[in-house]
PDB file of N, CA and C in Angstrom:
ATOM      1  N   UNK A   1      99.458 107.330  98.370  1.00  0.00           N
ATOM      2  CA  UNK A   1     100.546 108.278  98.485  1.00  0.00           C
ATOM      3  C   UNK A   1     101.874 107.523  98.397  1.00  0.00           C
ATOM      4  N   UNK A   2     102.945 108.312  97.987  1.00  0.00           N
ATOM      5  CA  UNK A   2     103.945 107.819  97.274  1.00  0.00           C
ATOM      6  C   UNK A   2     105.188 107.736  98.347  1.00  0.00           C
ATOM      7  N   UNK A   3     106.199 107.686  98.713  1.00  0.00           N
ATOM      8  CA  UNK A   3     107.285 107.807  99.521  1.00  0.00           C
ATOM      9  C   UNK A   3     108.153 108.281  97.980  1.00  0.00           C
ATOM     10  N   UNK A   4     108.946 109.753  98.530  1.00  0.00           N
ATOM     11  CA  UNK A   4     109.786 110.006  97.324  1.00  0.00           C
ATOM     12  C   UNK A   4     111.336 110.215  97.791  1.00  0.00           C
ATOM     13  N   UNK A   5     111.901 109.658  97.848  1.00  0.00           N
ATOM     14  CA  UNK A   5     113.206 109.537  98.436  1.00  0.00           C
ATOM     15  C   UNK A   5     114.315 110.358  97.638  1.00  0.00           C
ATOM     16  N   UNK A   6     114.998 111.169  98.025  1.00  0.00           N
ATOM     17  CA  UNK A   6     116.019 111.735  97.523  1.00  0.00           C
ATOM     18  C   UNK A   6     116.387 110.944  96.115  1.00  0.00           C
ATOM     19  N   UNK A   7     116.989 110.018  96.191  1.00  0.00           N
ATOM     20  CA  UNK A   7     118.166 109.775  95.733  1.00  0.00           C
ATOM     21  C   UNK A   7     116.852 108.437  94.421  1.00  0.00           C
ATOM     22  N   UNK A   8     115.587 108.329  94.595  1.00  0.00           N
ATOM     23  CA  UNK A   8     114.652 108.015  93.635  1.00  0.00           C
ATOM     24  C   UNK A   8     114.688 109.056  92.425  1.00  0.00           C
ATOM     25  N   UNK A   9     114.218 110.251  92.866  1.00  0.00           N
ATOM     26  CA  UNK A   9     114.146 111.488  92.398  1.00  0.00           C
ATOM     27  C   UNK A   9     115.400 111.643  91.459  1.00  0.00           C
ATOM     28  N   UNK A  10     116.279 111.585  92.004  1.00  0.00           N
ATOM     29  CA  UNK A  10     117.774 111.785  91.165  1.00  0.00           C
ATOM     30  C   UNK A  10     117.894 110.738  89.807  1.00  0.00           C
ATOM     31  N   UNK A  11     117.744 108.937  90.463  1.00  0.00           N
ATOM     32  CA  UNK A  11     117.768 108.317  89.228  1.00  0.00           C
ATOM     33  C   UNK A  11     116.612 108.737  88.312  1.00  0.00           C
ATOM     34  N   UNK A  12     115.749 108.765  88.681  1.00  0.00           N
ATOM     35  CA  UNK A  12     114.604 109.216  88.044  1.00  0.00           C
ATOM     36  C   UNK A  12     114.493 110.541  86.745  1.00  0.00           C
ATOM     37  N   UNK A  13     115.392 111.609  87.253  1.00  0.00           N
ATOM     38  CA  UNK A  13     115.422 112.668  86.309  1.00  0.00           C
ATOM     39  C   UNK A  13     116.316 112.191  85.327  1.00  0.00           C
ATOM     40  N   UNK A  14     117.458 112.102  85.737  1.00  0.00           N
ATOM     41  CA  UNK A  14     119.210 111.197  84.865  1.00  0.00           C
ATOM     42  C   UNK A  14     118.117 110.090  84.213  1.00  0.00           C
ATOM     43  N   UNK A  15     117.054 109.262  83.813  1.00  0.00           N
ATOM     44  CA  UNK A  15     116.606 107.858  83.292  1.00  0.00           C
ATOM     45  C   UNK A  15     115.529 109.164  82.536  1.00  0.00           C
ATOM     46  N   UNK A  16     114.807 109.742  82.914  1.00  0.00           N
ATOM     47  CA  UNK A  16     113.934 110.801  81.816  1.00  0.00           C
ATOM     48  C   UNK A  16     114.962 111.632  80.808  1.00  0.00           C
ATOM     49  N   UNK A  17     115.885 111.899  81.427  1.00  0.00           N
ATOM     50  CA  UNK A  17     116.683 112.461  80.180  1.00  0.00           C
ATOM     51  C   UNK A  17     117.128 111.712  79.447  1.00  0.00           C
ATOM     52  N   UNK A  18     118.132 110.953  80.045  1.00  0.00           N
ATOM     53  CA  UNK A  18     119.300 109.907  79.231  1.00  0.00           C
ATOM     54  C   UNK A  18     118.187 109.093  78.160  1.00  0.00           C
ATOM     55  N   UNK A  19     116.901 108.691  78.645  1.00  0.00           N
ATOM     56  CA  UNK A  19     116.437 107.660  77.643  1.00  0.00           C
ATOM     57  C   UNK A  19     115.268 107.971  76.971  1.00  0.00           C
ATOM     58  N   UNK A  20     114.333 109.356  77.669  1.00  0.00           N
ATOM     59  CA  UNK A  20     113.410 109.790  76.791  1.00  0.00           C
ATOM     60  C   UNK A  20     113.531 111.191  76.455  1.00  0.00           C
ATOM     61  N   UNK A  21     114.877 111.898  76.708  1.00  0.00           N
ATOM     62  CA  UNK A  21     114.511 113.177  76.199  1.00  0.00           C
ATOM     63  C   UNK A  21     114.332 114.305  76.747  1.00  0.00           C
ATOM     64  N   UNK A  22     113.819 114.043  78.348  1.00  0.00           N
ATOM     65  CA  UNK A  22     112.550 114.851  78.976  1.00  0.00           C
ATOM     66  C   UNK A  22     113.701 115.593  79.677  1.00  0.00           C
ATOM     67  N   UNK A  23     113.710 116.611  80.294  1.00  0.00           N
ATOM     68  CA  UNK A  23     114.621 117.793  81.233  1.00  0.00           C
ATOM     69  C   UNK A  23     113.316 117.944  81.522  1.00  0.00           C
ATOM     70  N   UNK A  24     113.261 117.100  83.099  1.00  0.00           N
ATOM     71  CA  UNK A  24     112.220 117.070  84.028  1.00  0.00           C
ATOM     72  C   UNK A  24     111.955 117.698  85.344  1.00  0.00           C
ATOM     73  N   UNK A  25     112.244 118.154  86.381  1.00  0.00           N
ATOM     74  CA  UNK A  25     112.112 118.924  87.786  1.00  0.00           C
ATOM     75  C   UNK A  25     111.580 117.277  88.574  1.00  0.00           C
ATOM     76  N   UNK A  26     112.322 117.284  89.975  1.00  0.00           N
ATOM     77  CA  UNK A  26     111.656 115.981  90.649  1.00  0.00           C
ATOM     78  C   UNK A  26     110.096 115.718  90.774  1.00  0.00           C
ATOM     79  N   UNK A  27     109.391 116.567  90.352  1.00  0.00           N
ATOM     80  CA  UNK A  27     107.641 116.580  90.494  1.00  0.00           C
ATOM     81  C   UNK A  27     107.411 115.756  89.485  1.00  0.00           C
ATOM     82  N   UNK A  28     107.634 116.163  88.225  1.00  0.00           N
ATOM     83  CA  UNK A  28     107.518 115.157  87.273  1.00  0.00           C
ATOM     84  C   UNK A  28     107.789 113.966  87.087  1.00  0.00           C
ATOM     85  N   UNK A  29     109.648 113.972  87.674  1.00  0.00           N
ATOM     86  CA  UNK A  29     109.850 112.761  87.691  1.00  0.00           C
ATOM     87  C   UNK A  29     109.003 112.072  88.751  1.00  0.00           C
ATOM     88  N   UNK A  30     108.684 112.168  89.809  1.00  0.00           N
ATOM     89  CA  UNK A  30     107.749 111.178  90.618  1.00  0.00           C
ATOM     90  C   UNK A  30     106.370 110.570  89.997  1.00  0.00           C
ATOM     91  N   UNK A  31     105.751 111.908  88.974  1.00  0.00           N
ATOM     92  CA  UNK A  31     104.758 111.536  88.738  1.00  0.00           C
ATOM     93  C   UNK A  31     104.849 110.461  87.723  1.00  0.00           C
ATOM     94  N   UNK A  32     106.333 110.270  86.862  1.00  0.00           N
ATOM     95  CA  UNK A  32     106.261 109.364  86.086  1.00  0.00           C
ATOM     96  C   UNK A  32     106.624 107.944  87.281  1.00  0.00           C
ATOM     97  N   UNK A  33     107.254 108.077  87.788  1.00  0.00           N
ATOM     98  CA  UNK A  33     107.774 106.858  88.774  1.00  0.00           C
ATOM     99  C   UNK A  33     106.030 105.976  89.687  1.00  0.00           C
ATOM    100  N   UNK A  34     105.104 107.020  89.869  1.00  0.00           N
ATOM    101  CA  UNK A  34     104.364 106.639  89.877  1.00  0.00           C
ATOM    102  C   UNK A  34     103.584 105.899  88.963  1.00  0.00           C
ATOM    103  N   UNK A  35     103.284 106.399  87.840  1.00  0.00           N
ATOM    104  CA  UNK A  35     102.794 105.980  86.697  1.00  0.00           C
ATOM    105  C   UNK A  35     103.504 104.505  86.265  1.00  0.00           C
ATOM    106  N   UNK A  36     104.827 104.410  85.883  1.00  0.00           N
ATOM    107  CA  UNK A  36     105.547 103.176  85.944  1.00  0.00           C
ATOM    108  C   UNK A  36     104.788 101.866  86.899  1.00  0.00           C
ATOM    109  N   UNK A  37     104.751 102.395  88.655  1.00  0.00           N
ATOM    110  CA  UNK A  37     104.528 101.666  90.021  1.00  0.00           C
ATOM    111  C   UNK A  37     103.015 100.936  89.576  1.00  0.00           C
ATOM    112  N   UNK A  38     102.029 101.890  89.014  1.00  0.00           N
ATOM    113  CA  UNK A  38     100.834 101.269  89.118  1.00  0.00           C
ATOM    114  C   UNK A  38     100.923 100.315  87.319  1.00  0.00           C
ATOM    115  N   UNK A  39     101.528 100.975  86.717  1.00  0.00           N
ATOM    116  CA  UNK A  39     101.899 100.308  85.037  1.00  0.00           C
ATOM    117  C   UNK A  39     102.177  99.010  85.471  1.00  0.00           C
ATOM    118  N   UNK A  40     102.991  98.709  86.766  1.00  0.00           N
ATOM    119  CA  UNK A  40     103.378  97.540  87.078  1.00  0.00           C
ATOM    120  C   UNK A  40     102.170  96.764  87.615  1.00  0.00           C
ATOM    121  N   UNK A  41     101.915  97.378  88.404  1.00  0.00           N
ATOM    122  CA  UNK A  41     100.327  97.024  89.518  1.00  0.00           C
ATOM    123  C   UNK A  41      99.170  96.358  88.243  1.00  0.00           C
ATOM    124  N   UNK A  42      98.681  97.485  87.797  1.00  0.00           N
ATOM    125  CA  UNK A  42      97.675  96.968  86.853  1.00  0.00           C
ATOM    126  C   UNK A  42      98.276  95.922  85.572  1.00  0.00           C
ATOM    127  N   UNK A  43      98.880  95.511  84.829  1.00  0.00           N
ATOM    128  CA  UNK A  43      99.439  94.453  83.975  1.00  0.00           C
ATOM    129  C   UNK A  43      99.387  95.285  82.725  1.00  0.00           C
ATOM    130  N   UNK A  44      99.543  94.639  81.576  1.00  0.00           N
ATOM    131  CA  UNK A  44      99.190  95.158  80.076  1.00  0.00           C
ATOM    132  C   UNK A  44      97.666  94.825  79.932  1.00  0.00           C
ATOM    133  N   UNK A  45      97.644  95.841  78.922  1.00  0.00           N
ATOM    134  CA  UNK A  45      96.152  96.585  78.621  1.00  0.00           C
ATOM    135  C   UNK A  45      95.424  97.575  78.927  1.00  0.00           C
ATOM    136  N   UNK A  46      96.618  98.342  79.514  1.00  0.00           N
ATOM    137  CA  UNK A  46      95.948  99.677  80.395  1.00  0.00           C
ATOM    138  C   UNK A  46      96.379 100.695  79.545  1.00  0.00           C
ATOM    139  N   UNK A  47      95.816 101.858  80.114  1.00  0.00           N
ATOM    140  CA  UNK A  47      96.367 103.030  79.534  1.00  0.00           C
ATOM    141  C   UNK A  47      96.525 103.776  81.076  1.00  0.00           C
ATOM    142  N   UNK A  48      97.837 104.751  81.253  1.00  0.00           N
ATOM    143  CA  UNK A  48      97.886 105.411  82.260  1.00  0.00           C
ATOM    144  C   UNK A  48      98.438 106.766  81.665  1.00  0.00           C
ATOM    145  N   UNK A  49      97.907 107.622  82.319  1.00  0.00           N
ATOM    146  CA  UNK A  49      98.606 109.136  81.975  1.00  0.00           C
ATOM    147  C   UNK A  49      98.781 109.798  83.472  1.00  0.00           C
ATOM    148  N   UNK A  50      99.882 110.723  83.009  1.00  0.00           N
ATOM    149  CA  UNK A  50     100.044 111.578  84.163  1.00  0.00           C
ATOM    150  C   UNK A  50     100.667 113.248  83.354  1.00  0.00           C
ATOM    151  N   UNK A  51     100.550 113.601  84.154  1.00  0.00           N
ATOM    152  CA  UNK A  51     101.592 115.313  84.172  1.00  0.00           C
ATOM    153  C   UNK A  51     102.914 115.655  84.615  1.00  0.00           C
ATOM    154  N   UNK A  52     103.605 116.239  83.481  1.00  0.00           N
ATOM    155  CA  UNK A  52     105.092 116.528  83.162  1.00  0.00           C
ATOM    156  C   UNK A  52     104.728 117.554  83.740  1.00  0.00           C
ATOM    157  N   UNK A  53     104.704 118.225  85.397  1.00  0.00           N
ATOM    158  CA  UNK A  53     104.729 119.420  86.011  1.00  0.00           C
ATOM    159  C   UNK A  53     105.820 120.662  85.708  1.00  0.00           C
ATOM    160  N   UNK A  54     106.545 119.696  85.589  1.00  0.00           N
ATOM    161  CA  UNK A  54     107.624 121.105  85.836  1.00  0.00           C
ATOM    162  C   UNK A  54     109.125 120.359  85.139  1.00  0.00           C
ATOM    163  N   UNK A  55     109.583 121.567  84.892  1.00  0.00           N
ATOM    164  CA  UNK A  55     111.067 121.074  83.924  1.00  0.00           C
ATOM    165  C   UNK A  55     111.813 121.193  84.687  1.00  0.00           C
ATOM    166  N   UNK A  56     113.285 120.749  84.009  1.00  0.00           N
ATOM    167  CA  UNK A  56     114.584 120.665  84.887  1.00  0.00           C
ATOM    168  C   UNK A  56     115.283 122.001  85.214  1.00  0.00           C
ATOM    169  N   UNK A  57     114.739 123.146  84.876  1.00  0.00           N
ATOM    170  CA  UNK A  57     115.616 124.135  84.531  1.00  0.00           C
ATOM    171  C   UNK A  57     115.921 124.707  86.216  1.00  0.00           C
ATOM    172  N   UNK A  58     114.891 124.397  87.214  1.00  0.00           N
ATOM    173  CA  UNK A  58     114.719 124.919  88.299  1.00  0.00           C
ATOM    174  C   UNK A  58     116.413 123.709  89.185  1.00  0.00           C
ATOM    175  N   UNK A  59     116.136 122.731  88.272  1.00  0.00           N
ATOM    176  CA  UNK A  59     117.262 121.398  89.401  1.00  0.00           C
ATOM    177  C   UNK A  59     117.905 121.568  88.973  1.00  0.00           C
ATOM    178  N   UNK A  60     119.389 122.740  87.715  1.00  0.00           N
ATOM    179  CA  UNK A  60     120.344 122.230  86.996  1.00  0.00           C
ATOM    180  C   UNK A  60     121.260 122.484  88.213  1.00  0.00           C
ATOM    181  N   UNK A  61     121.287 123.139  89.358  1.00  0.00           N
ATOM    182  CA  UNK A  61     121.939 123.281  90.225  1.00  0.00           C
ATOM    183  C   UNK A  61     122.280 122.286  91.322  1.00  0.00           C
ATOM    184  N   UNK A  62     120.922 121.515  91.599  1.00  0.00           N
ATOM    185  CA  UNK A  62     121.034 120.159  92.167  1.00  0.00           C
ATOM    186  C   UNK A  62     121.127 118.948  91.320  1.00  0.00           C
ATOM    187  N   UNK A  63     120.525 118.447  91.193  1.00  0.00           N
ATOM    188  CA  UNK A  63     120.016 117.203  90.666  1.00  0.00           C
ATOM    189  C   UNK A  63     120.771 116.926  89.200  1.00  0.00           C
ATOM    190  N   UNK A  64     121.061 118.245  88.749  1.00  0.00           N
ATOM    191  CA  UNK A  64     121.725 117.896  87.307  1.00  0.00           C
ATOM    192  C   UNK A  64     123.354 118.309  87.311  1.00  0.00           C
ATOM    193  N   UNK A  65     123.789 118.295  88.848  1.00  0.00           N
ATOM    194  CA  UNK A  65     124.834 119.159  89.023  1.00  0.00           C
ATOM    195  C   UNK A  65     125.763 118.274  89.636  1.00  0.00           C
ATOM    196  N   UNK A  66     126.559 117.340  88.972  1.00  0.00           N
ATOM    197  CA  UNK A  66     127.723 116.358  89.254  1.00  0.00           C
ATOM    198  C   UNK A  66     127.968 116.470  90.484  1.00  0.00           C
ATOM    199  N   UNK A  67     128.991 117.915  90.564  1.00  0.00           N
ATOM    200  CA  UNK A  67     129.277 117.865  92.494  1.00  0.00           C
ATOM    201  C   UNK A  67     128.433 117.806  93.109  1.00  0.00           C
ATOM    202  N   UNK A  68     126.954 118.568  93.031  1.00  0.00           N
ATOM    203  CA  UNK A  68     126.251 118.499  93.804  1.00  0.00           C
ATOM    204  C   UNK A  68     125.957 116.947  94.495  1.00  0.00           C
ATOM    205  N   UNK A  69     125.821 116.442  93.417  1.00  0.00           N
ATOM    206  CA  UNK A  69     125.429 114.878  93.211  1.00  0.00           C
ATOM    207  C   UNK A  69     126.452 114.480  94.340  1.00  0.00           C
ATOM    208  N   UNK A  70     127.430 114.271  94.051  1.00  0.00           N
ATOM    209  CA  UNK A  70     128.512 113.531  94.903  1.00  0.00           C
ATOM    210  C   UNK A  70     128.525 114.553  96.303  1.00  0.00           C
ATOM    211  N   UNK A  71     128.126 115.171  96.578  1.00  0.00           N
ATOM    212  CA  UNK A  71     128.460 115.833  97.813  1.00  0.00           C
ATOM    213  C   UNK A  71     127.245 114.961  98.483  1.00  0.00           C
ATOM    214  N   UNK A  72     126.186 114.823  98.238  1.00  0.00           N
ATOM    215  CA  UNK A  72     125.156 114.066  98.912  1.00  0.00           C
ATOM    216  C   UNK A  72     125.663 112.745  98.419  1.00  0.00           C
ATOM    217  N   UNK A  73     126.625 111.968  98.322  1.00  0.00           N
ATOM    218  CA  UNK A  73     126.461 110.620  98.258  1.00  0.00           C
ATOM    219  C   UNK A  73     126.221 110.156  96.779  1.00  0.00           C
ATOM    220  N   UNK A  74     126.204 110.233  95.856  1.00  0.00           N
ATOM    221  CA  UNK A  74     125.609 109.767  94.768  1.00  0.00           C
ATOM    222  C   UNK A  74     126.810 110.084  93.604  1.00  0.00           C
ATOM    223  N   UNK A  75     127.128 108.723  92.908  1.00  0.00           N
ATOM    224  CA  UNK A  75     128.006 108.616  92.266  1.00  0.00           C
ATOM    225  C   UNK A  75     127.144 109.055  90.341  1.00  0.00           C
ATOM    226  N   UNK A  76     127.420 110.257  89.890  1.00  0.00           N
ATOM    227  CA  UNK A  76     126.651 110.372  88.694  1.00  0.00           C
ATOM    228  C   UNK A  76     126.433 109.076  87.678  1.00  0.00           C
ATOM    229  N   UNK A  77     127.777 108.436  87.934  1.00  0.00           N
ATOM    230  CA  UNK A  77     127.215 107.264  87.008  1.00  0.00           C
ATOM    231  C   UNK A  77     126.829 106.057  87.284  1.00  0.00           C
ATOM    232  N   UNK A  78     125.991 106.461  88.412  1.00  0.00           N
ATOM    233  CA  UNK A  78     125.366 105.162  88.757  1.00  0.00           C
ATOM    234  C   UNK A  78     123.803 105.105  88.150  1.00  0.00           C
ATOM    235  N   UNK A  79     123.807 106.376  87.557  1.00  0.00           N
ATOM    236  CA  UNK A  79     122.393 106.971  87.083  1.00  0.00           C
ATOM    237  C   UNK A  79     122.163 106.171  85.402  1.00  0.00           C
ATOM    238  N   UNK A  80     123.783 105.812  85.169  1.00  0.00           N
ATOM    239  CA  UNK A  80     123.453 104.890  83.644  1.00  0.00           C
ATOM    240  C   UNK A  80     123.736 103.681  83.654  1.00  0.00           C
ATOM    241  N   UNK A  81     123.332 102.763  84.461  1.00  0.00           N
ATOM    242  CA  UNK A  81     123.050 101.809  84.386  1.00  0.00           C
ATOM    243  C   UNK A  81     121.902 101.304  84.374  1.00  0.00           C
ATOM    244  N   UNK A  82     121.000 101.619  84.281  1.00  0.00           N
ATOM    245  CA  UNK A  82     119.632 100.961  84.977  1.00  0.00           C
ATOM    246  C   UNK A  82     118.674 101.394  84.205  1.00  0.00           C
ATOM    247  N   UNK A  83     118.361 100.898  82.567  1.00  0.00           N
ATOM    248  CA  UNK A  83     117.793 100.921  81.656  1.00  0.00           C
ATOM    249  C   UNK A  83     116.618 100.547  81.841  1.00  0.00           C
ATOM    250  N   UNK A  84     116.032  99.146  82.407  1.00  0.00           N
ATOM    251  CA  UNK A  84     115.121  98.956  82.616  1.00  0.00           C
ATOM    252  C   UNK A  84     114.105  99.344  84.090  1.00  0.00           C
ATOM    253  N   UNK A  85     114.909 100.619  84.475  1.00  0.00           N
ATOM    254  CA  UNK A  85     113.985 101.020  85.611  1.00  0.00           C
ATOM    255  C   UNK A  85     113.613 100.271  86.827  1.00  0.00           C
ATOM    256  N   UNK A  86     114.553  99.391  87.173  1.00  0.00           N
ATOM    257  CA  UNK A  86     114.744  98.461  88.206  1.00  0.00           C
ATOM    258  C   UNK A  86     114.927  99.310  89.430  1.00  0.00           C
ATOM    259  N   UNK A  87     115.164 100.754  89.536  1.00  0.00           N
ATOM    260  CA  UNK A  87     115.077 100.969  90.829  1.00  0.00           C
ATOM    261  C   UNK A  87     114.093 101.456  91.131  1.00  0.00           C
ATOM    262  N   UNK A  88     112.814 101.350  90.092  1.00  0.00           N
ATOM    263  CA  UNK A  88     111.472 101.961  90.831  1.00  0.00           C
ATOM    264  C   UNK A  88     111.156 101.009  91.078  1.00  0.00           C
ATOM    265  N   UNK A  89     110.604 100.392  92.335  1.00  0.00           N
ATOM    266  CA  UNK A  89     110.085  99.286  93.197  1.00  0.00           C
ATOM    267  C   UNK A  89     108.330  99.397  93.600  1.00  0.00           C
TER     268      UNK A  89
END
């Protein structure tokens, strides 16, 4: 089991859009953040899949929503820096 922290969830959706495309809902994004965690765990030569649950259309109010963002603490552009996914640990 995973620990999903607010503010994971957030870089997480902002890094599925900005770099693959995806308008994701935080379910998804975890499930990819997971997928990444064990991608790391197991090495190259694996194959891992998971499920794109749910889209963004339900978060454009939170998670995709600037003020929202900054009212909890979170500066929107701190969400484009971090190309190589350095904040999934």
């Amino acid at each position: 089991q995973l620990a999903c922290p607010l503010d994971l969830g957030c870089h997480s959706v902002h890094h599925l859009l900005r770099n693959d495309g995806l308008f994701v809902g935080s379910s998804a994004a975890f499930n990819c953040v997971g997928a990444v965690k064990l991608a790391r765990q197991l090495g190259p030569g694996h194959t891992i899949v998971t499920v794109l649950c749910d889209g963004g259309q339900r978060y454009q109010s939170k998670m995709y929503n600037h003020k929202w963002l900054e009212e909890k603490g979170f500066s929107p552009a701190c969400f484009d820096c971090d190309p190589e996914l350095k904040f999934v640990l």
